[in-house]
N, C-alpha and C. Protein backbone atom coordinates (compact mmCIF):
# COMPACT_ATOMS: atom_id res chain seq x y z
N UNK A 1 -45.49 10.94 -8.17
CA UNK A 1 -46.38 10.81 -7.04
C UNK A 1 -46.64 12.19 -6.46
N UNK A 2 -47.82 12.77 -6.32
CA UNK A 2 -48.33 13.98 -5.74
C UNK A 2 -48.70 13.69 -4.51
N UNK A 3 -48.23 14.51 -3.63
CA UNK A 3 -48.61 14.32 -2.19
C UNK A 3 -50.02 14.81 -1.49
N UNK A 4 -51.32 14.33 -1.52
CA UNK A 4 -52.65 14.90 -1.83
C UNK A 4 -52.45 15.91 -0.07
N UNK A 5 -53.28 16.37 0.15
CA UNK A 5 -53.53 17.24 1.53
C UNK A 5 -54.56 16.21 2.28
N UNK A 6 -54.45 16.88 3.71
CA UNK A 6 -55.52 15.37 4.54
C UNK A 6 -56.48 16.76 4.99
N UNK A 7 -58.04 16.54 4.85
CA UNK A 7 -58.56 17.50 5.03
C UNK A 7 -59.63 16.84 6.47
N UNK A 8 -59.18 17.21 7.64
CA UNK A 8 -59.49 16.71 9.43
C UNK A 8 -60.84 17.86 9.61
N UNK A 9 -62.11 17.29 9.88
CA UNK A 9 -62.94 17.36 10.05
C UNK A 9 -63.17 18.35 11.76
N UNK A 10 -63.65 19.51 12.20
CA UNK A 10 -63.76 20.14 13.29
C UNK A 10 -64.03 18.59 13.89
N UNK A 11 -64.19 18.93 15.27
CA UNK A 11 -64.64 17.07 16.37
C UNK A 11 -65.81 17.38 16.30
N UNK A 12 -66.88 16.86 16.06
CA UNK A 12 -68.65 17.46 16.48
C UNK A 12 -69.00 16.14 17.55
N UNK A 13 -68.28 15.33 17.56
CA UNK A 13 -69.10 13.64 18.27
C UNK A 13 -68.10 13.54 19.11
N UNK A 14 -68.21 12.57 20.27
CA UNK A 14 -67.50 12.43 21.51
C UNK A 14 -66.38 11.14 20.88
N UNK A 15 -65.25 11.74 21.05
CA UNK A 15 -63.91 10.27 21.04
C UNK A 15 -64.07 9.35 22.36
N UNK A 16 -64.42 8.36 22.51
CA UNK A 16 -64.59 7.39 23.42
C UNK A 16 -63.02 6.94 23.79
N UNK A 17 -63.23 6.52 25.35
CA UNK A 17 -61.79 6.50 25.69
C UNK A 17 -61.38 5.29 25.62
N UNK A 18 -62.19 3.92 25.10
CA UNK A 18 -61.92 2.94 25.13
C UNK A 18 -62.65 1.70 26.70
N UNK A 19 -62.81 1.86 27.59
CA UNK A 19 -62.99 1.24 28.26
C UNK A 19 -64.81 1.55 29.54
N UNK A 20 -65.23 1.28 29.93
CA UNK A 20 -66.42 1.36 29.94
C UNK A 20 -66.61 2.57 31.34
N UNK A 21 -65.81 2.42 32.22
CA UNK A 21 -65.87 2.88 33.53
C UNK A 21 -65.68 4.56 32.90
N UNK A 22 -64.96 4.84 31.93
CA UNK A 22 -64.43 6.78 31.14
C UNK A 22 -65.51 6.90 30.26
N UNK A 23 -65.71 8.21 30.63
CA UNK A 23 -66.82 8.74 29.73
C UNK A 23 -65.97 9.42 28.73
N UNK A 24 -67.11 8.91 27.35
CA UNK A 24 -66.47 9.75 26.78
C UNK A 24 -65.52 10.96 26.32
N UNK A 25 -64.69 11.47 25.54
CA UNK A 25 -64.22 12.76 25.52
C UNK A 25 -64.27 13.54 24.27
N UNK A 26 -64.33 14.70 24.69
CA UNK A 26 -64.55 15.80 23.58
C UNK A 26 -63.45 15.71 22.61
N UNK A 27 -63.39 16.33 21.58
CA UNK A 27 -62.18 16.50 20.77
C UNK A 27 -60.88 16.94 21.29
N UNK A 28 -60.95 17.85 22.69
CA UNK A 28 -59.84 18.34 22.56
C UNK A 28 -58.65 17.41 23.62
N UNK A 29 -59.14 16.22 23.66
CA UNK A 29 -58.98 15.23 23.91
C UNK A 29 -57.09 14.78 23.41
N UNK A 30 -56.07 14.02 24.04
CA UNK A 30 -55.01 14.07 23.75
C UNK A 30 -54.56 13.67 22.26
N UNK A 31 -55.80 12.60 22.10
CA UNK A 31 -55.42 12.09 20.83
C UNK A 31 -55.69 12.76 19.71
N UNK A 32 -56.54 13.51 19.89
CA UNK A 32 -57.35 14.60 18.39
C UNK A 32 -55.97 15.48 19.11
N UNK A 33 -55.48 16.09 19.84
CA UNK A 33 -54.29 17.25 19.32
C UNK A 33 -52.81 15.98 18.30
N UNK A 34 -52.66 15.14 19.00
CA UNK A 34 -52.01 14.14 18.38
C UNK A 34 -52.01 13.89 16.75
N UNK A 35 -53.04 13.92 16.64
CA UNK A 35 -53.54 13.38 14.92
C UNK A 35 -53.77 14.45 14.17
N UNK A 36 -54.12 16.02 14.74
CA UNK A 36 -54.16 17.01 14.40
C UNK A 36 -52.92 17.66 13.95
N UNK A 37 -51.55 17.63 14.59
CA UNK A 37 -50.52 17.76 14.37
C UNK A 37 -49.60 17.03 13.44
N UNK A 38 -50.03 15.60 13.32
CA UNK A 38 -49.53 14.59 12.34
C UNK A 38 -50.47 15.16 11.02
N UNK A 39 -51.70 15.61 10.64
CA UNK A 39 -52.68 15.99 9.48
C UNK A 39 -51.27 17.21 9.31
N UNK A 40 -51.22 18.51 9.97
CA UNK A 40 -50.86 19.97 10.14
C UNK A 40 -49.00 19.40 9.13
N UNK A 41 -48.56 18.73 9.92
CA UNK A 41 -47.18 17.89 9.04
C UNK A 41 -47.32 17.64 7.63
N UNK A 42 -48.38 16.59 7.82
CA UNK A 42 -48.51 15.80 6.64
C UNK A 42 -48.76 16.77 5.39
N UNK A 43 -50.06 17.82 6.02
CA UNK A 43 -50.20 19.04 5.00
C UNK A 43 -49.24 19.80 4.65
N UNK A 44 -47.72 20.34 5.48
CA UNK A 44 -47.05 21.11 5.51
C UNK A 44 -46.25 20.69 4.11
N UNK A 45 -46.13 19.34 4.31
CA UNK A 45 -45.59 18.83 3.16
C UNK A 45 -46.11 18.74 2.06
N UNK A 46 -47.08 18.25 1.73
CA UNK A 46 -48.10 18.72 0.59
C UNK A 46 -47.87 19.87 -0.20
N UNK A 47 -48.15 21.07 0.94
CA UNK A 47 -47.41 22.24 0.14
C UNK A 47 -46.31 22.76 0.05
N UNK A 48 -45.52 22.11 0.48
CA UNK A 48 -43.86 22.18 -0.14
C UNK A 48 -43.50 21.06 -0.94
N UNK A 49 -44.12 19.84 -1.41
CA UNK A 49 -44.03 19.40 -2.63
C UNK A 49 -44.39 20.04 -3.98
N UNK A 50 -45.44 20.84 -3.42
CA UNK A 50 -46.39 21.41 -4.89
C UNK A 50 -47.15 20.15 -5.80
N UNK A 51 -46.63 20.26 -6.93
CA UNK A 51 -47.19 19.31 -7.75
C UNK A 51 -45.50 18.78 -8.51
N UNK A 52 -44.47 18.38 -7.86
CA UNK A 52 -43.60 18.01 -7.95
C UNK A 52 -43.85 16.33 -8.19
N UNK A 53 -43.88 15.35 -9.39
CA UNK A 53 -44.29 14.52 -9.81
C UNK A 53 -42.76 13.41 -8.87
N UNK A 54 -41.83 14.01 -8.24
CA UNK A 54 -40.94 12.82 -7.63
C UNK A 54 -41.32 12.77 -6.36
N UNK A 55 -42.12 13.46 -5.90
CA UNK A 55 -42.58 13.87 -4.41
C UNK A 55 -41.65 13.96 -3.63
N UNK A 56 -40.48 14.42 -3.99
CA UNK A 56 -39.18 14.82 -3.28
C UNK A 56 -39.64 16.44 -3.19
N UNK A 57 -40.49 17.56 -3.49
CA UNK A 57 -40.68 18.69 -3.39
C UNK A 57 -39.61 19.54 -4.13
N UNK A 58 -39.43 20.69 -3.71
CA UNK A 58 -38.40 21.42 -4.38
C UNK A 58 -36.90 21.23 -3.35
N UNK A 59 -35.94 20.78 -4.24
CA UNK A 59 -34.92 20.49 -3.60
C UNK A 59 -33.60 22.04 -2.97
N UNK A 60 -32.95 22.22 -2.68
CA UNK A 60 -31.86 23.08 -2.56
C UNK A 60 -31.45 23.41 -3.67
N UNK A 61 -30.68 22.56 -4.14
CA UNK A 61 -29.74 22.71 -5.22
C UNK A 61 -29.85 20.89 -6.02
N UNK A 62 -29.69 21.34 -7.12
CA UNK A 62 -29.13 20.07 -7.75
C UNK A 62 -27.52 19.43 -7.68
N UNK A 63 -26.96 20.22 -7.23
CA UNK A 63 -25.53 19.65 -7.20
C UNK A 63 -25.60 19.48 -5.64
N UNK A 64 -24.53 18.88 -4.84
CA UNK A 64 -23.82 18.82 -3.92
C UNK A 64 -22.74 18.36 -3.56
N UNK A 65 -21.99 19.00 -2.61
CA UNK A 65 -20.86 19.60 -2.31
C UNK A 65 -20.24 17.84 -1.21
N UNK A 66 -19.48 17.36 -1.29
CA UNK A 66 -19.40 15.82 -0.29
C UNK A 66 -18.02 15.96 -0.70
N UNK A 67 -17.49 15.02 0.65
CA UNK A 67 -16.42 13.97 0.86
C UNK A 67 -15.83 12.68 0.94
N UNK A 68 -14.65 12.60 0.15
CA UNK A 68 -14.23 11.22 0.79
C UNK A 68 -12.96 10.94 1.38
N UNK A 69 -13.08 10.55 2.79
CA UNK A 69 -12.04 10.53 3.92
C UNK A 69 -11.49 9.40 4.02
N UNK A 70 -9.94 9.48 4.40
CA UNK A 70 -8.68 8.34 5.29
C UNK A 70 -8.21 8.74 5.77
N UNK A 71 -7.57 8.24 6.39
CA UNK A 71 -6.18 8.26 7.27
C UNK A 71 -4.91 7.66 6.80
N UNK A 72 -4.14 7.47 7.00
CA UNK A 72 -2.66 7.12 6.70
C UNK A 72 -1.78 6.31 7.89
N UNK A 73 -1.65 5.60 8.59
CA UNK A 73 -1.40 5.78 10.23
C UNK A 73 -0.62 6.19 10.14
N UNK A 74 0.65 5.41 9.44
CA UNK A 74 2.79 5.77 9.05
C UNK A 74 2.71 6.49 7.32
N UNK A 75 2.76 7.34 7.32
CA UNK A 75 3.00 7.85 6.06
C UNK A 75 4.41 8.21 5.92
N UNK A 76 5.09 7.00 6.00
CA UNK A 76 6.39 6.60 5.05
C UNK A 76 6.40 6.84 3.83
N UNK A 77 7.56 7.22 3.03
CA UNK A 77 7.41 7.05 1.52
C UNK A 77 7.04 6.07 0.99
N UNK A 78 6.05 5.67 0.62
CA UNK A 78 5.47 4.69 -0.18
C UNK A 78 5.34 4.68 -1.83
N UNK A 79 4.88 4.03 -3.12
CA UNK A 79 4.97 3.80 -4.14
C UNK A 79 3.56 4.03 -3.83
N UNK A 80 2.80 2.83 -3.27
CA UNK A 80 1.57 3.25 -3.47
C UNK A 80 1.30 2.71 -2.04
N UNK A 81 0.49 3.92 -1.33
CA UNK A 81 0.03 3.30 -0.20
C UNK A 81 -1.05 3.37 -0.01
N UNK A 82 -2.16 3.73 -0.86
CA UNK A 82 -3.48 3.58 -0.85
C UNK A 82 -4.15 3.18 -1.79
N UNK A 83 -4.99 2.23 -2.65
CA UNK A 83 -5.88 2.26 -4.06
C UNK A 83 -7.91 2.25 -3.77
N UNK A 84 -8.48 2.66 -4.57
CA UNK A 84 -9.93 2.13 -4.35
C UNK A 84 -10.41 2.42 -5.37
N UNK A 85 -11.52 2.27 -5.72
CA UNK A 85 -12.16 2.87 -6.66
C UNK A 85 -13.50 3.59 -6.69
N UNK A 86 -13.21 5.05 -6.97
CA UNK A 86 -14.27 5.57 -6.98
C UNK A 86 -15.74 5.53 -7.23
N UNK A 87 -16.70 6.16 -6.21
CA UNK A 87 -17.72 5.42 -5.80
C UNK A 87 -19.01 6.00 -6.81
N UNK A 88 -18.59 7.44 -7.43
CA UNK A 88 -19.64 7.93 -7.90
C UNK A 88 -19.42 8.86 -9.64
N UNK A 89 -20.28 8.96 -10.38
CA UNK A 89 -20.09 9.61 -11.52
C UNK A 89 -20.06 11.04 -12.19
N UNK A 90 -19.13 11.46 -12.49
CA UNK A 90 -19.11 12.96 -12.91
C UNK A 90 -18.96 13.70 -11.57
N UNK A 91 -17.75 13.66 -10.93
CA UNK A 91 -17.69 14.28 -9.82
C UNK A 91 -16.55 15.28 -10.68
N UNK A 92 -16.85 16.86 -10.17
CA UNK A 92 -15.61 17.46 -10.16
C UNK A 92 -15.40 18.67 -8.95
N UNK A 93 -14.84 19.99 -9.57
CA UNK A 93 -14.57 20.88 -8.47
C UNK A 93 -13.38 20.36 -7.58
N UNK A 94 -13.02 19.63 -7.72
CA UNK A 94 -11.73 18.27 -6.65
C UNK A 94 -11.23 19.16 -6.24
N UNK A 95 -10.93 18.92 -4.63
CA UNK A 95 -9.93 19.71 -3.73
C UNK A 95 -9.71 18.70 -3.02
N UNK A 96 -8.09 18.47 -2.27
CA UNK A 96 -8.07 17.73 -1.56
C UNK A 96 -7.33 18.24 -0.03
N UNK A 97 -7.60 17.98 0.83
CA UNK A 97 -7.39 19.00 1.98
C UNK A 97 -6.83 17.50 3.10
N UNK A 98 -5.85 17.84 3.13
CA UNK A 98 -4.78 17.11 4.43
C UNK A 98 -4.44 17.75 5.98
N UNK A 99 -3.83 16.99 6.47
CA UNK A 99 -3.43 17.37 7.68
C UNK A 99 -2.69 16.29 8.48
N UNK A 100 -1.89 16.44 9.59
CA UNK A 100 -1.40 15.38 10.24
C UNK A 100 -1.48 15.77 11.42
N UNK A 101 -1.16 14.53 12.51
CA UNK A 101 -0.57 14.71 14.25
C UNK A 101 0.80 14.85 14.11
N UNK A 102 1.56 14.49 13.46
CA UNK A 102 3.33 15.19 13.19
C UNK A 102 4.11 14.79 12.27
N UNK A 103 4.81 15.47 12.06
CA UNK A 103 5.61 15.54 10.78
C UNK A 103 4.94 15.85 9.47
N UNK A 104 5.63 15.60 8.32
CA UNK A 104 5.39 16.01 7.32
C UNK A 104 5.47 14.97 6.11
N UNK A 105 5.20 15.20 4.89
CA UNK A 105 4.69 14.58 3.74
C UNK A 105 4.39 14.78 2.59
N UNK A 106 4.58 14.35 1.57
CA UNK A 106 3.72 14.57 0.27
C UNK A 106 2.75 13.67 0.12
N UNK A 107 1.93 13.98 -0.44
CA UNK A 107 0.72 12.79 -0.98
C UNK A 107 0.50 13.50 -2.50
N UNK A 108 0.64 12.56 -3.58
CA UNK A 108 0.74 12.70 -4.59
C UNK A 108 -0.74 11.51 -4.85
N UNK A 109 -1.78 12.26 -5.39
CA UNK A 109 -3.46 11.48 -5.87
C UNK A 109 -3.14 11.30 -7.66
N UNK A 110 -4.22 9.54 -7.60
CA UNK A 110 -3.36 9.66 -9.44
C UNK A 110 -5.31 9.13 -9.58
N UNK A 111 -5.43 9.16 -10.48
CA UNK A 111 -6.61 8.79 -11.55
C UNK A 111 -6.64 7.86 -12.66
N UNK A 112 -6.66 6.38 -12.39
CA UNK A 112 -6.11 5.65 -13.53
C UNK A 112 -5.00 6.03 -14.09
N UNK A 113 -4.07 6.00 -13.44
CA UNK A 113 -2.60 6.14 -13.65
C UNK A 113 -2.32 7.97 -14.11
N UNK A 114 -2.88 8.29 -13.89
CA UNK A 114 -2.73 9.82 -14.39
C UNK A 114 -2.93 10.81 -13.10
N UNK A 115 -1.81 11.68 -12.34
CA UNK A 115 -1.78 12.72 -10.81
C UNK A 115 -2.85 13.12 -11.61
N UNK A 116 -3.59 13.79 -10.35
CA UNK A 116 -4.39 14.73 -10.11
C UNK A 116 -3.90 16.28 -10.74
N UNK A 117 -4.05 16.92 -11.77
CA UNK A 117 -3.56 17.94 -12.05
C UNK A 117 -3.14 18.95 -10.59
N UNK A 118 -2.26 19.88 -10.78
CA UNK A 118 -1.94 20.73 -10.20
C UNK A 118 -0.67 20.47 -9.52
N UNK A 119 -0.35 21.16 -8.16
CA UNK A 119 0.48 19.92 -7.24
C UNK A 119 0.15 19.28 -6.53
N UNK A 120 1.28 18.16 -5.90
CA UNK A 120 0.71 17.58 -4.78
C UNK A 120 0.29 18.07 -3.64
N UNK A 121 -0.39 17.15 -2.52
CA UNK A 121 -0.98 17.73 -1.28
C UNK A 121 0.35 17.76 -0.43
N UNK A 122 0.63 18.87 -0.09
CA UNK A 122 2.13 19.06 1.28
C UNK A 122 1.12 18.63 2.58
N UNK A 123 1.83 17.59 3.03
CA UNK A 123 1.06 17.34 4.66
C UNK A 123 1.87 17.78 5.67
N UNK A 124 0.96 18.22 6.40
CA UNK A 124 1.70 18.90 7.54
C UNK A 124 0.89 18.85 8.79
N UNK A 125 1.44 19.23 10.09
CA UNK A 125 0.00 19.65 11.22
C UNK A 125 -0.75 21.01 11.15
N UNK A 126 -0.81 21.64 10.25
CA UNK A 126 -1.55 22.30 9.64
C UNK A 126 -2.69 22.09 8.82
N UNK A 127 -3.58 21.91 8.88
CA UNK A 127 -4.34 21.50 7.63
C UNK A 127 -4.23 22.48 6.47
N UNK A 128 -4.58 21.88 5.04
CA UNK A 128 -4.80 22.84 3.69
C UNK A 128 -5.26 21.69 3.14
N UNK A 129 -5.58 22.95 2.17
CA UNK A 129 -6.55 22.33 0.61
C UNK A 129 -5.73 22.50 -0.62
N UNK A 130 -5.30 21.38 -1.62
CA UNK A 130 -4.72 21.93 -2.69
C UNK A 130 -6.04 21.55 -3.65
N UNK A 131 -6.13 22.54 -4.40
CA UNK A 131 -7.13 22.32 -5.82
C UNK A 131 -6.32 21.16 -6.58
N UNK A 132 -7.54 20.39 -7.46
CA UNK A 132 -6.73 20.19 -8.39
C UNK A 132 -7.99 20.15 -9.59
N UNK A 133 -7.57 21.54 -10.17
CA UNK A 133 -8.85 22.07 -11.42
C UNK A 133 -8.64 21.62 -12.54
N UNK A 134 -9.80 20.93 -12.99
CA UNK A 134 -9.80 20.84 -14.61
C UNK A 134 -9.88 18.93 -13.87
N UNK A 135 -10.41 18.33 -13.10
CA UNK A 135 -10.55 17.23 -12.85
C UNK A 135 -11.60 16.32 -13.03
N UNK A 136 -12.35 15.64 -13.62
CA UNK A 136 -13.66 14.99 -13.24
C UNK A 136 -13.12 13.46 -13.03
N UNK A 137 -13.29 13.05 -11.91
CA UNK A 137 -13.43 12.07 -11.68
C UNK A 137 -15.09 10.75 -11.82
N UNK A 138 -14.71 9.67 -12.32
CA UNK A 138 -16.40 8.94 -12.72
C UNK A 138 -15.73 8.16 -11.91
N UNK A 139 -17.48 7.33 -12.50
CA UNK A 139 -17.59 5.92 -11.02
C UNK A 139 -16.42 4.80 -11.92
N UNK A 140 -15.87 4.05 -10.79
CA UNK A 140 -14.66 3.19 -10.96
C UNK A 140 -13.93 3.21 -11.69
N UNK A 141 -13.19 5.04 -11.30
CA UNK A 141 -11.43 5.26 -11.65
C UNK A 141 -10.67 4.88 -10.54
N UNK A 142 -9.49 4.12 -10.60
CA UNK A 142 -8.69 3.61 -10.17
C UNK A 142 -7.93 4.77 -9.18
N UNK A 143 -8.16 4.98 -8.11
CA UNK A 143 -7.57 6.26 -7.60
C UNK A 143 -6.75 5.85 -6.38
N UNK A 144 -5.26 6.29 -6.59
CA UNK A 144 -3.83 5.89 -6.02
C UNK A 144 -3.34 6.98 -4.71
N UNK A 145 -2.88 6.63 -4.01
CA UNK A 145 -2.34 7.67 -3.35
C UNK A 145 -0.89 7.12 -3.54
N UNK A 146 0.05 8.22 -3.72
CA UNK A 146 1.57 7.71 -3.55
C UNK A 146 2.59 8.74 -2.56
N UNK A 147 2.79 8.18 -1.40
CA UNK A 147 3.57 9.12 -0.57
C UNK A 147 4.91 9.27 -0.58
N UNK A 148 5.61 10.47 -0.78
CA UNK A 148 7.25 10.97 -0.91
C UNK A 148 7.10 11.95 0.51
N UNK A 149 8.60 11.99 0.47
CA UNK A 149 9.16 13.29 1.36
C UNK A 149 8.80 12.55 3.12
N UNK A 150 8.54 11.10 3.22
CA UNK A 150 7.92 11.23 4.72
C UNK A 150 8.55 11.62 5.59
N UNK A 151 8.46 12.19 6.74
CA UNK A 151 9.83 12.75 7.43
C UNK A 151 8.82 12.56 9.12
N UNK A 152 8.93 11.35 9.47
CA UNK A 152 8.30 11.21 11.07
C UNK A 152 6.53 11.50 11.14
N UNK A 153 5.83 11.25 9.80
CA UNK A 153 4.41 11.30 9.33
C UNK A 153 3.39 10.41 9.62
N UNK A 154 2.62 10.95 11.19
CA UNK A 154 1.62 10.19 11.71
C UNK A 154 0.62 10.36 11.53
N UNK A 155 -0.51 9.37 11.60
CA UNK A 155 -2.06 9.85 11.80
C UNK A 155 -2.24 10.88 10.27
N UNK A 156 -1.87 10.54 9.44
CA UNK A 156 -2.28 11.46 7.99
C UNK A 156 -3.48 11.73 7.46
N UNK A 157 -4.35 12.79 8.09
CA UNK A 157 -5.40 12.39 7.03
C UNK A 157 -5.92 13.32 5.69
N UNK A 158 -6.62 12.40 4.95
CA UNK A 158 -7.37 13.26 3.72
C UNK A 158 -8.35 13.16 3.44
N UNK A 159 -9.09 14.12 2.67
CA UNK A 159 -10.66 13.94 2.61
C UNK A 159 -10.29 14.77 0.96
N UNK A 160 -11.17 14.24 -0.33
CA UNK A 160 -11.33 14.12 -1.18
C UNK A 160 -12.71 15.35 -1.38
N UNK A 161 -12.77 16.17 -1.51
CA UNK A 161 -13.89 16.97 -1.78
C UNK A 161 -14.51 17.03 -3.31
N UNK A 162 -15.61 17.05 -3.52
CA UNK A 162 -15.70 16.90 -4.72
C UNK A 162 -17.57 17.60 -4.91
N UNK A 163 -17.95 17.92 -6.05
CA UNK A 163 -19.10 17.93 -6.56
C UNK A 163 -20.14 17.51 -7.39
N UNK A 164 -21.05 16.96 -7.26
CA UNK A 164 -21.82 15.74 -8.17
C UNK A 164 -23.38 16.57 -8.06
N UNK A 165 -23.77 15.59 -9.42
CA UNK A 165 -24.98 15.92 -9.43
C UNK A 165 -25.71 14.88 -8.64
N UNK A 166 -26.80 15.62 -8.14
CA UNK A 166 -27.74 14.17 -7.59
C UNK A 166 -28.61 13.52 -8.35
N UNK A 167 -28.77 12.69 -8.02
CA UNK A 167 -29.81 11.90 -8.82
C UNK A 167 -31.13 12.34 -9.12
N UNK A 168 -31.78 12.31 -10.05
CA UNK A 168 -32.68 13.26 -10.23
C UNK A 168 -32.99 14.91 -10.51
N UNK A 169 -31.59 15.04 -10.32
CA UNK A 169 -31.56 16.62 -10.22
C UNK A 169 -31.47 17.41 -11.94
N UNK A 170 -31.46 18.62 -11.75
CA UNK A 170 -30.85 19.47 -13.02
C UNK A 170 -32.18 19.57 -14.08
């Protein structure tokens, strides 16, 4: 779909105001700046589509950079205290970045039964990021959280960072 240009005519004829008692009005009238500015938009876009056949125009980037966030409330040692399944395909770059309101923790991330390469995430009231490189996660891997070490571990949270292509992109 090409986004054509709207080509708005100078005003040469009077815009009528609608009701009989108002005389007519000239162009520069509220509604011609109104519709003039919606054309001036509409065109702006036009030429930042180009001739881009998705009429999405030229994008940023084809990849982008997203998250996926929890919490923990009691991060006790658990076996498994979290499961879901991942929402999207060919994600990698994986970092996972923790933090707590107190105490401390491990969070150990698995992938259809397989950790997350690298080490686990140390939780703390500090926040950090542990990498875990050489990862691609796809749509509906089985992804575990398993917590050790809890030692008085509240309010835990994590956010899953990751990189995907978008749809359409590349």
């Amino acid at each position: 779909m090409t986004v054509e240009k709207i080509l708005m005519p100078d005003g040469s004829a009077p815009i009528t105001a609608g009701t009989d008692d108002q005389l007519p009005q000239k162009p520069d009238h509220v509604w011609y700046g109104i519709f003039q500015r919606l054309v001036e938009s509409h065109n702006a876009l036009a030429d930042a589509t180009g001739d881009n056949e998705t009429g999405l125009g030229t994008k940023a980037s084809a990849t982008q950079t997203e998250g996926l966030s929890g919490i923990v409330l009691f991060a006790d040692t658990a076996t498994e205290a979290l499961r879901f399944y991942w929402p999207y395909d060919d994600c990698t770059g994986i970092d996972v970045l923790t933090s707590c309101l107190t105490g401390t923790a491990t969070f150990t991330f698995s992938a259809n039964a397989s950790n997350f390469p690298g080490s686990p995430n140390a939780v703390s009231t500090t926040p950090q990021a542990q990498a875990h490189t050489g990862l691609t996660l796809m749509k509906n891997d089985l992804i575990r959280l398993q917590i050790s070490s809890g030692v008085s571990c509240e309010n835990a949270a994590f956010m899953i960072r990751y990189t995907r292509t978008l749809a359409g992109g590349a």
